[in-house]
Protein backbone atom coordinates (compact mmCIF):
# COMPACT_ATOMS: atom_id res chain seq x y z
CA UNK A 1 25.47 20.70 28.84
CA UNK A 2 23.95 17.95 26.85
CA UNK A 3 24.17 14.09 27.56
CA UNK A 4 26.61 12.52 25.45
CA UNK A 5 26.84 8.85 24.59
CA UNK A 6 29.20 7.38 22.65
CA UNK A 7 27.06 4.09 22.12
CA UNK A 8 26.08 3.35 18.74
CA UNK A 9 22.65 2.33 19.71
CA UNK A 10 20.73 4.34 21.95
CA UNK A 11 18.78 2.61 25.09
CA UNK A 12 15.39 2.52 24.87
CA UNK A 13 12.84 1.59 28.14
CA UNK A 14 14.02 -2.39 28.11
CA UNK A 15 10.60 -5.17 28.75
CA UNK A 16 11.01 -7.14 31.77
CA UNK A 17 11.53 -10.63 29.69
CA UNK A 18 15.07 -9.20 28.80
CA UNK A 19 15.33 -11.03 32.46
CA UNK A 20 18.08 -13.89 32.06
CA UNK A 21 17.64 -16.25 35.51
CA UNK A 22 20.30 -18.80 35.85
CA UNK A 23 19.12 -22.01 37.25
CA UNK A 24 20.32 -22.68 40.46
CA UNK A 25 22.94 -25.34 39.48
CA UNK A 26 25.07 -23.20 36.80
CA UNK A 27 28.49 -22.91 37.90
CA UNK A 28 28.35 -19.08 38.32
CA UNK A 29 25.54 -19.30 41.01
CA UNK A 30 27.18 -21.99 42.90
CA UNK A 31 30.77 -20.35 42.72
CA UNK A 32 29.54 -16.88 42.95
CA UNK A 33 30.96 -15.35 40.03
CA UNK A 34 30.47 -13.76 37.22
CA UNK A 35 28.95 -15.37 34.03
CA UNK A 36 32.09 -14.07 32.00
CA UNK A 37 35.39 -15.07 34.00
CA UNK A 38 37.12 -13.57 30.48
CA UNK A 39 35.64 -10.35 31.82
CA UNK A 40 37.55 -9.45 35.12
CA UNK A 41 41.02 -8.21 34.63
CA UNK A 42 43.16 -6.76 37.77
CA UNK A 43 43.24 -3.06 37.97
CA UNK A 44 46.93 -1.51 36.53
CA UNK A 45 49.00 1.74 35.27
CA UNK A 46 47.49 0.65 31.81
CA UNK A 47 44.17 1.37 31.83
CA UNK A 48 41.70 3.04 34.47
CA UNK A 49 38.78 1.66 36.49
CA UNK A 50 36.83 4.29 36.59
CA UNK A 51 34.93 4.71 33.07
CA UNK A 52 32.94 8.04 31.76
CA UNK A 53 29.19 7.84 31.92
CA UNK A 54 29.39 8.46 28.31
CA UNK A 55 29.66 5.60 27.16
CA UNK A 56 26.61 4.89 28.76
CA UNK A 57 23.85 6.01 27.51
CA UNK A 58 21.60 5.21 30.28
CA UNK A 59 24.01 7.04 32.91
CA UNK A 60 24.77 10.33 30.67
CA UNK A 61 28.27 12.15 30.47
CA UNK A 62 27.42 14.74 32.41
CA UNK A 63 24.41 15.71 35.31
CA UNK A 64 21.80 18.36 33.68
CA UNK A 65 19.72 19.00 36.46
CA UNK A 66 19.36 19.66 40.54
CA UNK A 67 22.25 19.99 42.85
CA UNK A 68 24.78 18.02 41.20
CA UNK A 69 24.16 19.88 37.87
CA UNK A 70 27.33 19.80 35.48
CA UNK A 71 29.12 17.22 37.08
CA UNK A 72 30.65 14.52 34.70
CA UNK A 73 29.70 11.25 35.24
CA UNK A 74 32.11 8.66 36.13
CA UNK A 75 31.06 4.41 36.66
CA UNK A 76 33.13 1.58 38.49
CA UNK A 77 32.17 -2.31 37.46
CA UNK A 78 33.50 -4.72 39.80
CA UNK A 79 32.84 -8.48 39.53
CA UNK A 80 28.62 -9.31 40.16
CA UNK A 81 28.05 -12.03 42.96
CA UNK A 82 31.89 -12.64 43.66
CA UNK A 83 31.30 -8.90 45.77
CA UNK A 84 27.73 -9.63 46.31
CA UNK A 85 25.49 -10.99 48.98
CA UNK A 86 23.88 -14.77 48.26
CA UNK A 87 20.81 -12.90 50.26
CA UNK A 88 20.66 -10.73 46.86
CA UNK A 89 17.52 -11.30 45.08
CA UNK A 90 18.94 -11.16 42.11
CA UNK A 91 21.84 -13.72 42.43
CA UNK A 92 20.38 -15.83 39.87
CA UNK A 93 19.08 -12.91 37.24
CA UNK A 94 21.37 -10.09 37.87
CA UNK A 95 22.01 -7.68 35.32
CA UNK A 96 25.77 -8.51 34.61
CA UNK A 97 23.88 -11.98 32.71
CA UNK A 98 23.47 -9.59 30.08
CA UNK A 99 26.95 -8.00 29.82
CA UNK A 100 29.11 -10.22 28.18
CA UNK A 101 30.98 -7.32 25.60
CA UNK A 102 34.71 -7.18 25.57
CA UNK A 103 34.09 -3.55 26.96
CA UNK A 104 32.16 -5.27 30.36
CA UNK A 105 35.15 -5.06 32.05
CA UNK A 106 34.73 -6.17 36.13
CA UNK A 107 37.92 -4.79 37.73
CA UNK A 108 38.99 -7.56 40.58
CA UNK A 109 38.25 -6.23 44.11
CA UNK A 110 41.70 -5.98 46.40
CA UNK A 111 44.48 -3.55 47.20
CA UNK A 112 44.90 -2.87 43.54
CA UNK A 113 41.82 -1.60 43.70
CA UNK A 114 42.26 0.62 46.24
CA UNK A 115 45.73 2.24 44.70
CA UNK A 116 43.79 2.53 41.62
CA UNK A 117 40.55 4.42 42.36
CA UNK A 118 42.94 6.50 44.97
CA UNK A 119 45.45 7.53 42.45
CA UNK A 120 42.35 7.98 39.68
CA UNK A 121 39.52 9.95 42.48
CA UNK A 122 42.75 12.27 43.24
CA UNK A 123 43.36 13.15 39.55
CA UNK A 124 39.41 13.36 38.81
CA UNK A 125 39.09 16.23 42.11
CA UNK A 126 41.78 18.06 40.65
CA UNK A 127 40.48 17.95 37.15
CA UNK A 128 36.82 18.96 38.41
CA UNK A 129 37.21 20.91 41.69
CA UNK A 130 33.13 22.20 41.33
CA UNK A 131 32.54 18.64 41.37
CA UNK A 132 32.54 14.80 39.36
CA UNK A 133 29.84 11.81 40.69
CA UNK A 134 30.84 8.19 40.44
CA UNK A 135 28.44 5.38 40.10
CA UNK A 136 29.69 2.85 41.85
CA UNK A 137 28.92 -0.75 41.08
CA UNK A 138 27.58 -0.99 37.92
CA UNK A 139 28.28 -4.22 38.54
CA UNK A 140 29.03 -5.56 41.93
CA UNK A 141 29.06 -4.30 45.54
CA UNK A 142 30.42 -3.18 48.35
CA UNK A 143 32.61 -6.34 49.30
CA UNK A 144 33.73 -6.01 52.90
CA UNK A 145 33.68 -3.29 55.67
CA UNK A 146 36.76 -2.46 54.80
CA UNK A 147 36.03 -1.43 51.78
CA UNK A 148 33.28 0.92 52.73
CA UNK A 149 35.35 2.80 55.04
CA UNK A 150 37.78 3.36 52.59
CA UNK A 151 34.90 5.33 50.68
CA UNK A 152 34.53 7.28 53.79
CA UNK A 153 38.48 8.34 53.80
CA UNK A 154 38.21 9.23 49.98
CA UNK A 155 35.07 11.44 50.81
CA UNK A 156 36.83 13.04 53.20
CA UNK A 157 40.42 13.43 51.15
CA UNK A 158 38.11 14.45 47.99
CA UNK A 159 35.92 17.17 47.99
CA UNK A 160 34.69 17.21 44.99
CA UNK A 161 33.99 13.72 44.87
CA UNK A 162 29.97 12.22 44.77
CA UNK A 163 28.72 8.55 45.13
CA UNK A 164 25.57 7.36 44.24
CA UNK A 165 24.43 3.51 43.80
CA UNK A 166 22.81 0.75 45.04
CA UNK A 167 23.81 -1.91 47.45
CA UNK A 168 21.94 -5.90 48.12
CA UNK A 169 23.39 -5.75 51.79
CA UNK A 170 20.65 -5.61 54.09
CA UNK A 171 20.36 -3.47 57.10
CA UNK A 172 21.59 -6.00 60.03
CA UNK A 173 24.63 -7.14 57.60
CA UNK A 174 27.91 -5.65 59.08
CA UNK A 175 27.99 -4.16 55.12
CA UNK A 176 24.83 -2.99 55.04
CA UNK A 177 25.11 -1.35 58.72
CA UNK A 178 28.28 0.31 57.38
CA UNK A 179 27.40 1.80 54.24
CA UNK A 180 23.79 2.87 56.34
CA UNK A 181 25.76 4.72 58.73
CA UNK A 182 27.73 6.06 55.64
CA UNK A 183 25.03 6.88 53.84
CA UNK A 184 23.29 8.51 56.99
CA UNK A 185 25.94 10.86 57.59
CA UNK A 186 27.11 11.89 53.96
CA UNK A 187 23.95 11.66 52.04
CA UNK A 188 24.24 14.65 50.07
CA UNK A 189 27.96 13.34 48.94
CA UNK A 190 27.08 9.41 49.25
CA UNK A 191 23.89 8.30 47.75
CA UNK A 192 23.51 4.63 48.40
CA UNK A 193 19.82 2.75 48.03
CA UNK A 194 19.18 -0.24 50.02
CA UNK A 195 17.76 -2.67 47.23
CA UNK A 196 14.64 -4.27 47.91
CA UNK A 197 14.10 -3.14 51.39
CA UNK A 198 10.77 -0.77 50.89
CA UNK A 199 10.29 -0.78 54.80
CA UNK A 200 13.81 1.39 54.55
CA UNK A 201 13.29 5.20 52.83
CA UNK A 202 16.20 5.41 50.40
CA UNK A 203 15.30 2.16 49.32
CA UNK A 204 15.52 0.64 45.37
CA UNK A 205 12.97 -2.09 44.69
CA UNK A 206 12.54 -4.46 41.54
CA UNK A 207 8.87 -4.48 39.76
CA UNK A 208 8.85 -7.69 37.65
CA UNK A 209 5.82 -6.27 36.10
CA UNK A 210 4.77 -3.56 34.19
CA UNK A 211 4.24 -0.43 36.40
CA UNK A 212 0.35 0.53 36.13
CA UNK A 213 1.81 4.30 36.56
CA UNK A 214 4.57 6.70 37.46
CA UNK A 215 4.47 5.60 41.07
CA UNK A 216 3.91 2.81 42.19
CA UNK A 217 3.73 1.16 45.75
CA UNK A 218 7.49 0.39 45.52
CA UNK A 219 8.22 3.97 44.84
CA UNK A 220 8.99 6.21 41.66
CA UNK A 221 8.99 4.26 38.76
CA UNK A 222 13.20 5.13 37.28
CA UNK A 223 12.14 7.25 34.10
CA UNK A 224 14.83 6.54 32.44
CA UNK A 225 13.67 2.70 32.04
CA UNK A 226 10.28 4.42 31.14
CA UNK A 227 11.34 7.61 28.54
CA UNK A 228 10.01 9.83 31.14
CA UNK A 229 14.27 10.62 31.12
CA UNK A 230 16.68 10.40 28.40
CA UNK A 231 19.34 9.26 31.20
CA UNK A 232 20.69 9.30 34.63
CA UNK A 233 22.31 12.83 34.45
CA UNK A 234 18.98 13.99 33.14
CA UNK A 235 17.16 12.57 36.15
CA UNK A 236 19.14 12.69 39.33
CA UNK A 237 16.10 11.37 41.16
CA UNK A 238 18.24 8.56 42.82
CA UNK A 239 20.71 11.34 44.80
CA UNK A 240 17.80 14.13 45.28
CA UNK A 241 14.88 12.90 46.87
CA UNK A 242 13.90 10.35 49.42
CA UNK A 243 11.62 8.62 48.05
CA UNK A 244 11.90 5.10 46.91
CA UNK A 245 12.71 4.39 43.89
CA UNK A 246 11.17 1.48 41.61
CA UNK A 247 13.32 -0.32 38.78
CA UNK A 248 12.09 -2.84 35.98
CA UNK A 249 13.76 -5.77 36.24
CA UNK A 250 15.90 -6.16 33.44
């Protein structure tokens, strides 16, 4: 099935100045929120959270390749640093500086949530009973312990349901230790990278420079940031290997 996007300008591998570093002072990185307040709405009947990959044209509509292979794509944005970590490394230069579109929508984190992305996973596993994957966090993170359990439930509820992701909560964090022991027991079903921890395997590490090759000492180099993949659903790297996996900072 081929990768759809519905972007009108395709992605191309993105140089590491795109990096936008807040100083430590700016209201967002004192207040831990989001750059674009205008951005986060609270989830309703109107509209859903969860948003098709294809729109995306680094994530892909659909998975192409490996054991996930025809799976539609499916993303979740919640609001970056007010569901983050401080420890993150990128609190000052995350990725969401960048995203300040109407479309960048950062669902607020709470009990609508929840009802939401229960009401919405239920629908998807009915709709695609072979399978659907969700990248979760496109912006944001796992926000409480809570939260990550609730993942467990839906994995459990939803069969045909597949995480993958990234989380800044380090191993020792009562987060981090959840979504580890989450991530330990469900890998195949809930693919979750530790970012910048390369002591950990299953790890996702920033290079702020350019890679001198494929892999690197941080790990495998994301193709599609380097054109070695047209997208995530053409890759699948981050759910089927262990191997670390190295990302430009962008």
């Amino acid at each position: 099935m081929p990768i759809r996007s519905k972007r009108r300008f395709e992605r191309h591998a993105e140089p590491l100045a795109r990096v936008i570093k807040l100083k430590p002072d700016h209201p967002a990185v004192v207040e831990g929120r989001t750059l674009f307040p205008h951005t986060v709405r609270s989830p309703s009947r109107d509209e859903w959270v969860l948003k098709s990959g294809e729109h995306s044209s680094k994530l892909g509509s659909h998975v192409s390749k490996g054991k996930w292979r025809g799976m539609p794509i499916f993303t979740l944005s919640l609001e970056e640093r007010a569901t983050c970590p401080r420890s993150c490394g990128h609190w000052q230069s995350c990725y969401g500086n960048h995203m300040q579109w109407p479309t960048s929508v950062r669902w607020r984190h709470g009990p609508e949530l929840i009802r939401s992305l229960t009401t919405e996973l239920e629908c998807l596993s009915l709709r695609h009973e072979y399978g659907f994957a969700v990248r979760v966090h496109n912006l944001g993170d796992f926000y409480s312990v809570g939260y990550v359990r609730q993942w467990a439930k839906w994995l459990d509820q939803f069969e045909p349901l597949h995480v993958f992701g990234y989380t800044a909560w380090a191993r020792g964090s009562r987060i981090g230790d959840a979504v580890i022991a989450l991530r330990d027991a469900q890998w195949e079903r809930f693919a979750i990278r530790l970012s910048n921890s390369p002591d950990d395997e299953k790890s996702a590490n920033t290079v702020w420079e350019h890679p001198t090759g494929p892999v690197i000492e941080q790990g495998i180099v994301c193709p599609a940031q380097t054109g070695r993949a047209g997208s995530c659903g053409s890759c699948g790297l981050c759910w089927s290997t262990a191997r670390n996996i190295a990302f430009l900072a962008h």
